[in-house]
PDB file of N, CA and C in Angstrom:
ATOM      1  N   UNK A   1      24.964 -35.941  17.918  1.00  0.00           N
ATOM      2  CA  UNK A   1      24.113 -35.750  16.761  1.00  0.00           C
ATOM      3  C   UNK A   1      24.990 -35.683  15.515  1.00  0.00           C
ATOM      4  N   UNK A   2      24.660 -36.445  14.278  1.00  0.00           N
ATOM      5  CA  UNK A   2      25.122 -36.743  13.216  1.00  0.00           C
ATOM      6  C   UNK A   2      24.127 -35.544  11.913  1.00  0.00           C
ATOM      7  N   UNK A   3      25.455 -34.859  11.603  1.00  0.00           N
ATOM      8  CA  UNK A   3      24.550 -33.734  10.620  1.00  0.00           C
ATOM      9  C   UNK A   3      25.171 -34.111   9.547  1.00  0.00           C
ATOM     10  N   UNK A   4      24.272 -34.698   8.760  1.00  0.00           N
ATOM     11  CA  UNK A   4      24.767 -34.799   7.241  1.00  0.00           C
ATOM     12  C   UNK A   4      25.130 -34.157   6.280  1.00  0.00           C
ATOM     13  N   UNK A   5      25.925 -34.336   5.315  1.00  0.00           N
ATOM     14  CA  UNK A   5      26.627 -33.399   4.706  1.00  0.00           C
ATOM     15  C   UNK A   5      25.689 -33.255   3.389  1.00  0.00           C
ATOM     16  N   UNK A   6      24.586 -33.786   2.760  1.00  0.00           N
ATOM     17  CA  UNK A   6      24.004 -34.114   1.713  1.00  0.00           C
ATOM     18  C   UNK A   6      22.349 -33.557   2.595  1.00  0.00           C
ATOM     19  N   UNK A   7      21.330 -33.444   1.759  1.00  0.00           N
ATOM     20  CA  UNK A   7      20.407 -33.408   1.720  1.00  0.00           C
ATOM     21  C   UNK A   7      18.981 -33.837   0.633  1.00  0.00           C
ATOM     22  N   UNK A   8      18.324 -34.395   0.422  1.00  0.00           N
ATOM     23  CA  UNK A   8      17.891 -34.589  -0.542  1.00  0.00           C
ATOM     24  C   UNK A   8      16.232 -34.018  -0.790  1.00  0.00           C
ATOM     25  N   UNK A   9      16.119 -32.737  -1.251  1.00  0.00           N
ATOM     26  CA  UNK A   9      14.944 -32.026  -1.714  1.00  0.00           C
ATOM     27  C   UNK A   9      13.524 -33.246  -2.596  1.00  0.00           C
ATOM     28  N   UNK A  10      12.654 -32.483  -1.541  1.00  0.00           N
ATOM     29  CA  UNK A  10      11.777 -33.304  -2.425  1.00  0.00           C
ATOM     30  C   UNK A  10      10.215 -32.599  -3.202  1.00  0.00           C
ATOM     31  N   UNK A  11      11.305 -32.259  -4.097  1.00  0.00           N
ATOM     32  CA  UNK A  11      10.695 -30.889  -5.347  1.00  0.00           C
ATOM     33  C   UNK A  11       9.861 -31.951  -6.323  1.00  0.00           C
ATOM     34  N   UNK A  12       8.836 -31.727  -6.689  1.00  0.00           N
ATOM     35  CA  UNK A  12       8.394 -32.414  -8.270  1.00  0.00           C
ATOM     36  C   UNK A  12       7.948 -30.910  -8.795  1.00  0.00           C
ATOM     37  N   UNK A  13       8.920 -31.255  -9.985  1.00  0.00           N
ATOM     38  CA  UNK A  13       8.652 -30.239 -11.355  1.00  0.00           C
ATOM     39  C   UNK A  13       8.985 -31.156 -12.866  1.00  0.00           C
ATOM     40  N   UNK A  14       8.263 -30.489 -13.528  1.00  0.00           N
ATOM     41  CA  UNK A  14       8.379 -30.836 -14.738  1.00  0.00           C
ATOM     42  C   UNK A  14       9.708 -30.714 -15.454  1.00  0.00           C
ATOM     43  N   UNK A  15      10.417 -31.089 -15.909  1.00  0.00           N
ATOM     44  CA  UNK A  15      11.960 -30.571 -16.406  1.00  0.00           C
ATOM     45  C   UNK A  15      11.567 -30.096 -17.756  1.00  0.00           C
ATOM     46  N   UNK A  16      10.986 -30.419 -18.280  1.00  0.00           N
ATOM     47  CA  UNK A  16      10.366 -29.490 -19.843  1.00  0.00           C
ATOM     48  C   UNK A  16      10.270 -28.373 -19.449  1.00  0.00           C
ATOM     49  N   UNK A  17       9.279 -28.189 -18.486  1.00  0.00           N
ATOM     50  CA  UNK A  17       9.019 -26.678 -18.398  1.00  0.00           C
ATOM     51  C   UNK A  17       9.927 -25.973 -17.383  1.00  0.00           C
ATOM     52  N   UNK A  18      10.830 -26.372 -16.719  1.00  0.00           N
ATOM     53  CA  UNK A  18      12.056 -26.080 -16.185  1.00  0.00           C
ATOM     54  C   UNK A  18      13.249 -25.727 -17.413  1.00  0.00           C
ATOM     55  N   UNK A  19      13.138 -26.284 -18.584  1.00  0.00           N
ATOM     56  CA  UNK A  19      14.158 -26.134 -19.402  1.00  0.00           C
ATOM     57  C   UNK A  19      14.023 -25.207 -20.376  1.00  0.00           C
ATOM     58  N   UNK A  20      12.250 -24.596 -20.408  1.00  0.00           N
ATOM     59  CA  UNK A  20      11.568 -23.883 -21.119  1.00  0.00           C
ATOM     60  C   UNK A  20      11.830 -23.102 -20.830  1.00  0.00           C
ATOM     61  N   UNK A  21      11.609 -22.466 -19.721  1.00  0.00           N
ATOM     62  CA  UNK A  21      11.468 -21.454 -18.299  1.00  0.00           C
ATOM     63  C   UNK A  21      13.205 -20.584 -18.375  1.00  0.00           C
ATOM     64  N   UNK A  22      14.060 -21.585 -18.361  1.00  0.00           N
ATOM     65  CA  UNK A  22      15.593 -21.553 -18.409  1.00  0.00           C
ATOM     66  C   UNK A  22      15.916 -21.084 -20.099  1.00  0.00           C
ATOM     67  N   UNK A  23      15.373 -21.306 -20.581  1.00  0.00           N
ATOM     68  CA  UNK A  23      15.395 -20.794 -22.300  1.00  0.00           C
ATOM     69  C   UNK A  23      15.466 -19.418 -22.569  1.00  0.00           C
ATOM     70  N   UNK A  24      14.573 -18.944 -21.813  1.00  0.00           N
ATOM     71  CA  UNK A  24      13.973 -17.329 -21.866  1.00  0.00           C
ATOM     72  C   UNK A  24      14.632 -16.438 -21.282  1.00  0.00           C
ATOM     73  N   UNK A  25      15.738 -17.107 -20.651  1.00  0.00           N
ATOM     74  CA  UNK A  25      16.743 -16.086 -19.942  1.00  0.00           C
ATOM     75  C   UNK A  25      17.453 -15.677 -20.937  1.00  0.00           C
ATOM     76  N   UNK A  26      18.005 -14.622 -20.707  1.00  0.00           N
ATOM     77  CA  UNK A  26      19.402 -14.087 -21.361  1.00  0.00           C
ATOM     78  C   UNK A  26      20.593 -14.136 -20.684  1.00  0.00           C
ATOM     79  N   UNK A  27      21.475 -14.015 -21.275  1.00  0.00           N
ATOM     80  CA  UNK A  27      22.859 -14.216 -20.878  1.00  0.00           C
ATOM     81  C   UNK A  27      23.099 -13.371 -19.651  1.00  0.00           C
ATOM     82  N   UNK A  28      22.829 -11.972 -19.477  1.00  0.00           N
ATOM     83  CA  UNK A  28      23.105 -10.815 -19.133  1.00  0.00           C
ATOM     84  C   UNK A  28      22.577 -10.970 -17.526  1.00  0.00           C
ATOM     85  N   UNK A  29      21.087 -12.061 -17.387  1.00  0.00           N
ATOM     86  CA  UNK A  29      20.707 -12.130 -16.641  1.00  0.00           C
ATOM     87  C   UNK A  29      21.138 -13.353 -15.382  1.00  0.00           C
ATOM     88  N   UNK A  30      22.383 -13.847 -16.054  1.00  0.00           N
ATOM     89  CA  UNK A  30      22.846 -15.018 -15.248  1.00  0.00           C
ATOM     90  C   UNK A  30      24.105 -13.740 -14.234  1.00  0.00           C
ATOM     91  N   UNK A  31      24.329 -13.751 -12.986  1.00  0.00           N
ATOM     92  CA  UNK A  31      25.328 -13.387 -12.845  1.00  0.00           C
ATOM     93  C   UNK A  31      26.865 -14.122 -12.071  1.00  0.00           C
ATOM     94  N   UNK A  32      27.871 -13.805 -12.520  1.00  0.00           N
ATOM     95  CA  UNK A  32      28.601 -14.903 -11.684  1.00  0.00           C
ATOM     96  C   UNK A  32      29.069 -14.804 -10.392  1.00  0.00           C
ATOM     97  N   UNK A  33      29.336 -15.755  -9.575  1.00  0.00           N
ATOM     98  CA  UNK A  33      29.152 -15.974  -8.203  1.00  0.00           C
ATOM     99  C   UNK A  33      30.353 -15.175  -7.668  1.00  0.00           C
ATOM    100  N   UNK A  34      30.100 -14.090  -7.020  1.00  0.00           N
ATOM    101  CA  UNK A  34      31.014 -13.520  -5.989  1.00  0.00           C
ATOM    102  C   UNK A  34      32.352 -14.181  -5.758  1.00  0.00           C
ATOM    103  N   UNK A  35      32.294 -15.183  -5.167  1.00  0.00           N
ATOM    104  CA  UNK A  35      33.584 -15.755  -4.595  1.00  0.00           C
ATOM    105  C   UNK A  35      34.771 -16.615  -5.132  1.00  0.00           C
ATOM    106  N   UNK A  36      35.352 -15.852  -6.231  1.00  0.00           N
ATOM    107  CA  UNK A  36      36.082 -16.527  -7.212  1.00  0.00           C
ATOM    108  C   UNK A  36      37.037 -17.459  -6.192  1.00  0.00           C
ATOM    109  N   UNK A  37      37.489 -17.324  -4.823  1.00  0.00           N
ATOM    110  CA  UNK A  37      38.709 -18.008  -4.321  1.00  0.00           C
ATOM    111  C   UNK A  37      37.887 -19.472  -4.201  1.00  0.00           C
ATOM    112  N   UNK A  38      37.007 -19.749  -4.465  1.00  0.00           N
ATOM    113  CA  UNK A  38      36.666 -21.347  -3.909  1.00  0.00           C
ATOM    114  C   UNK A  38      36.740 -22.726  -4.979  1.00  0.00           C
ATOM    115  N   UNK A  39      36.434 -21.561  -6.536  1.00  0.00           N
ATOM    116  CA  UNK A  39      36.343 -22.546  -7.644  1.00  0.00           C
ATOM    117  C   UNK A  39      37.218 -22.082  -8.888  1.00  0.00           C
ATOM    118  N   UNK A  40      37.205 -23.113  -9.724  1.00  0.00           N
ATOM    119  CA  UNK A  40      37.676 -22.423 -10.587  1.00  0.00           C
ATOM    120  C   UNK A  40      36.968 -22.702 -11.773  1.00  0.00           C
ATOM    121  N   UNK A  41      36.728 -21.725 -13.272  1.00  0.00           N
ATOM    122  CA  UNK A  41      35.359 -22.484 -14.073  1.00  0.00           C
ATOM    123  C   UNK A  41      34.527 -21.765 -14.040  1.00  0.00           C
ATOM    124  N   UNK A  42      33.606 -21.590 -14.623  1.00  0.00           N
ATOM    125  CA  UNK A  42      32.107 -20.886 -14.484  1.00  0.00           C
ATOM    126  C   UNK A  42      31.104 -21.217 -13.342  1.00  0.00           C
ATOM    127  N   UNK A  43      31.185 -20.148 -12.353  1.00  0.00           N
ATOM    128  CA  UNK A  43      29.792 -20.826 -11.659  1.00  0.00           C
ATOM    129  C   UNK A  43      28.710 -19.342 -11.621  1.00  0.00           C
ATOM    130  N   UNK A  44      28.134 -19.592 -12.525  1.00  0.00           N
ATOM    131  CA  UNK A  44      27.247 -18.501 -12.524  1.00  0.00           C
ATOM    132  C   UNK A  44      25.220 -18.413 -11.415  1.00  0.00           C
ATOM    133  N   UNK A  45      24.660 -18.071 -11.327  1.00  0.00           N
ATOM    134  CA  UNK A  45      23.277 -18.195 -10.657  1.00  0.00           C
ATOM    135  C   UNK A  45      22.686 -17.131 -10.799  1.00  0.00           C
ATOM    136  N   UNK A  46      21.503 -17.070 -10.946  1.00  0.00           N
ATOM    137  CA  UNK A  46      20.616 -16.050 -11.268  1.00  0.00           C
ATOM    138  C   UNK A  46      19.295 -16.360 -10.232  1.00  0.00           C
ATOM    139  N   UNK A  47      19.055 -14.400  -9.623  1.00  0.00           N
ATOM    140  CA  UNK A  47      18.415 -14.922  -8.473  1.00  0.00           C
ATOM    141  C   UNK A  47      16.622 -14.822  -8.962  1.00  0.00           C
ATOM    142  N   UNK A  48      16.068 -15.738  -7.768  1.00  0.00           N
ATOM    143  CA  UNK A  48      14.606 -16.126  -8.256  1.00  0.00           C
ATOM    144  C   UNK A  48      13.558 -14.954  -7.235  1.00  0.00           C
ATOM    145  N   UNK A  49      14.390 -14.219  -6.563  1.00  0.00           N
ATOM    146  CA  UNK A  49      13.849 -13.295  -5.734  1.00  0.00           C
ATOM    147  C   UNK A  49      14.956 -12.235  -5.496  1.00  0.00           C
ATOM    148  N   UNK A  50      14.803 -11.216  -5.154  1.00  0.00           N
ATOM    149  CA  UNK A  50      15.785 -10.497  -4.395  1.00  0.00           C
ATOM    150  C   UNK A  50      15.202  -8.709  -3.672  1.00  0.00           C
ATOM    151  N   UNK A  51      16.481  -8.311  -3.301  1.00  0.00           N
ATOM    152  CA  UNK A  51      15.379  -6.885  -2.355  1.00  0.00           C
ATOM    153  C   UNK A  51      15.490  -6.058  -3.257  1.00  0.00           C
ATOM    154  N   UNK A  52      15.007  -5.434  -3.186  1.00  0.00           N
ATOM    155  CA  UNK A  52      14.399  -4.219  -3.779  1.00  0.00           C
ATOM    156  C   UNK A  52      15.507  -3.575  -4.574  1.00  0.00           C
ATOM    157  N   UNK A  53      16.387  -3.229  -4.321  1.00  0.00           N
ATOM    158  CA  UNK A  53      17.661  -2.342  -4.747  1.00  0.00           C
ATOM    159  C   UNK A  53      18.702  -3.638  -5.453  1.00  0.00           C
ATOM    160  N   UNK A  54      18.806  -4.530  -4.894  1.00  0.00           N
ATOM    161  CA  UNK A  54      19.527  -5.915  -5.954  1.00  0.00           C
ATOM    162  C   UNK A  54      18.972  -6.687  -6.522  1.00  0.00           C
ATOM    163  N   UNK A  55      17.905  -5.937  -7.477  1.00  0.00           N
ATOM    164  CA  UNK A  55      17.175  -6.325  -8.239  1.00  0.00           C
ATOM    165  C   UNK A  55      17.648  -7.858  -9.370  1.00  0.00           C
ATOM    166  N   UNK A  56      19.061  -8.095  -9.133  1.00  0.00           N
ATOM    167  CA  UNK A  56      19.120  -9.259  -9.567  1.00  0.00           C
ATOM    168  C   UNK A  56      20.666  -9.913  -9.305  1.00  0.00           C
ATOM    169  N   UNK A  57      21.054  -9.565  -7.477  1.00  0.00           N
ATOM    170  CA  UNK A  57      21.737  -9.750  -7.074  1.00  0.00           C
ATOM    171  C   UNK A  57      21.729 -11.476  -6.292  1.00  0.00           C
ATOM    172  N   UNK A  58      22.867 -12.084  -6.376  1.00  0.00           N
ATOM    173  CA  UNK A  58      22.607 -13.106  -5.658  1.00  0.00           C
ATOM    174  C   UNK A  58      22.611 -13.438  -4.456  1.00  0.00           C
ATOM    175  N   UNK A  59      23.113 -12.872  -4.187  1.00  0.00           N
ATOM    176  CA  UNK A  59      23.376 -12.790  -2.358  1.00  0.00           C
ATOM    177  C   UNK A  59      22.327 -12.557  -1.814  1.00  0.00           C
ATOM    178  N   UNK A  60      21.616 -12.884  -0.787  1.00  0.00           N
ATOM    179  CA  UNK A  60      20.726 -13.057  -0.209  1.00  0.00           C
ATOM    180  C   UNK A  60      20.783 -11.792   1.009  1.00  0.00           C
ATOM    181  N   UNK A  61      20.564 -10.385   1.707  1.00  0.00           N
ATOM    182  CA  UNK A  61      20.468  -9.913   2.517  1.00  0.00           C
ATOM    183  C   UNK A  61      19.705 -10.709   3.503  1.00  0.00           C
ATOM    184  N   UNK A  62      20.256 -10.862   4.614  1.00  0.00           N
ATOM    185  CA  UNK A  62      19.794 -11.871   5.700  1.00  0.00           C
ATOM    186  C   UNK A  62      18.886 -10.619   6.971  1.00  0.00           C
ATOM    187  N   UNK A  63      19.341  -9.475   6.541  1.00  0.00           N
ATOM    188  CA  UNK A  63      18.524  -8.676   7.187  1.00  0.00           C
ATOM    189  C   UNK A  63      17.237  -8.029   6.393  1.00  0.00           C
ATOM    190  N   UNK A  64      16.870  -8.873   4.738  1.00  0.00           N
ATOM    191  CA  UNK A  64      16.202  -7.719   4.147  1.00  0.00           C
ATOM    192  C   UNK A  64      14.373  -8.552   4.668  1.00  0.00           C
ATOM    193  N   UNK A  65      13.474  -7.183   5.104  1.00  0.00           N
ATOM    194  CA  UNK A  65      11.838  -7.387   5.134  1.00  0.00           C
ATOM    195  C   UNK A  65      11.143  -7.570   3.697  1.00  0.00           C
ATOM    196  N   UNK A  66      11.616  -6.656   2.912  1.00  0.00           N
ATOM    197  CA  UNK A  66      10.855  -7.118   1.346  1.00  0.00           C
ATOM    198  C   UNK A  66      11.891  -7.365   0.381  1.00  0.00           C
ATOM    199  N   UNK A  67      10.901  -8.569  -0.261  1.00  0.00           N
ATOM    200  CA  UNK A  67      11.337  -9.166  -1.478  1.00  0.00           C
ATOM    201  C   UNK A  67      10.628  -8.581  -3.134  1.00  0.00           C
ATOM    202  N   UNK A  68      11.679  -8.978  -3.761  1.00  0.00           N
ATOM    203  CA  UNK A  68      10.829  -8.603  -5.321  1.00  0.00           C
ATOM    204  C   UNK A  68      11.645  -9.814  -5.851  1.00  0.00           C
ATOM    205  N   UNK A  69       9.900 -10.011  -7.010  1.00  0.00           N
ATOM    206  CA  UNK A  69      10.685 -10.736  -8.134  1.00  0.00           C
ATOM    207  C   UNK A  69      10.973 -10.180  -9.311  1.00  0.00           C
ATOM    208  N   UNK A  70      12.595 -10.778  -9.811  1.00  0.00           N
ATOM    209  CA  UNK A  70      13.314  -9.697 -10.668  1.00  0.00           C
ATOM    210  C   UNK A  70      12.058  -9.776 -12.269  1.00  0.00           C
ATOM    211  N   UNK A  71      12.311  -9.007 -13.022  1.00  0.00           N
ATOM    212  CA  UNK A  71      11.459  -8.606 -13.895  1.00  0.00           C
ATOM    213  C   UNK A  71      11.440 -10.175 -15.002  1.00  0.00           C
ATOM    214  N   UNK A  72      13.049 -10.681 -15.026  1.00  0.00           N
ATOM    215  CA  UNK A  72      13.171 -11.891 -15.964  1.00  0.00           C
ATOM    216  C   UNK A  72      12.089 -12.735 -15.823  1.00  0.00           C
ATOM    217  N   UNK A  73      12.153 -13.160 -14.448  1.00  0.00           N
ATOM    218  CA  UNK A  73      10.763 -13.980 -14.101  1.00  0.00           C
ATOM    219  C   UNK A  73       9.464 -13.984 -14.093  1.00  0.00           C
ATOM    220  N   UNK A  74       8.738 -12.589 -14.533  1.00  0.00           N
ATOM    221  CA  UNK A  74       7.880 -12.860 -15.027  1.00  0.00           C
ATOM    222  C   UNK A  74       6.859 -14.116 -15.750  1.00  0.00           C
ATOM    223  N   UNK A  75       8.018 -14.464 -16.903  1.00  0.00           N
ATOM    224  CA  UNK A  75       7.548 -15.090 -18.189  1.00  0.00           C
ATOM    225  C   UNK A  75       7.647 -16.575 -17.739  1.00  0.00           C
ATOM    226  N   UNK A  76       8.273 -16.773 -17.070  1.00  0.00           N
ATOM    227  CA  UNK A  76       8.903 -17.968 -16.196  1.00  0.00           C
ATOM    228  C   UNK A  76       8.064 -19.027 -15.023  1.00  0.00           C
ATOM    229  N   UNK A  77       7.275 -19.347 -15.761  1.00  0.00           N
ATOM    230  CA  UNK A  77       6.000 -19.911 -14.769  1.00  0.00           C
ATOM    231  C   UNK A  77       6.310 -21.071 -13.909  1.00  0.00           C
ATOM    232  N   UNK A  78       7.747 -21.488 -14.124  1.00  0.00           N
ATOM    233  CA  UNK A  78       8.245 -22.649 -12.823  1.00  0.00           C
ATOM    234  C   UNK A  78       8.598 -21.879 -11.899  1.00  0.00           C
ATOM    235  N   UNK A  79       9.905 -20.762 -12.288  1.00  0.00           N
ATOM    236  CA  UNK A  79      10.278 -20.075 -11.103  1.00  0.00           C
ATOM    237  C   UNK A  79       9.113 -19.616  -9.817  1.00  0.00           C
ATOM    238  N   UNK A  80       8.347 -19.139 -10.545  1.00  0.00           N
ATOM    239  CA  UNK A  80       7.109 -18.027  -9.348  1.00  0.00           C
ATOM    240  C   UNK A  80       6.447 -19.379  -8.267  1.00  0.00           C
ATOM    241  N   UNK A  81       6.563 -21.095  -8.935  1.00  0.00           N
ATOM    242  CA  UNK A  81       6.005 -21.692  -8.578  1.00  0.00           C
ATOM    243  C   UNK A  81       6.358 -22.109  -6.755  1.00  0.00           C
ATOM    244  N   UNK A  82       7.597 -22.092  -6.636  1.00  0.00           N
ATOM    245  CA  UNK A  82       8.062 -22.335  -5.380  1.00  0.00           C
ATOM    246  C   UNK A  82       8.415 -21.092  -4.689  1.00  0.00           C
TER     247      UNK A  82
END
């Protein structure tokens, strides 16, 4: 079996309102990625869900039962969409 290294998502969104949506953030709310040994440069992400207590952590708990969405997203009517 041949596992590809690529994948290709097949999302339709509007990029206006993706760029709108992305407008309303603040700086404060981007955070940068944990693992400085892999890159070098800015790689920042801001999460579209998270648990309860990493209210706007990126890392994903692989053991967590509830989710919240962080407060930024509210206003953000692409994010809530997926």
């Amino acid at each position: 079996m041949i596992i590809p290294n690529v994948a290709r998502l097949a999302l339709n969104f509007d990029p206006n309102k993706l760029a709108a949506d992305l407008a309303t953030l603040a700086a404060t709310d981007w955070q940068a990625h944990f693992n400085h040994q892999i890159y070098q440069g800015n790689w920042s992400a801001i999460a579209l869900r998270a648990t309860p207590n990493g209210h706007n952590a990126i890392y994903s708990d692989p053991s967590a039962t509830h989710w919240l969405i962080p407060n930024y997203c509210n206003n953000a009517s692409i994010f809530n969409k997926y």
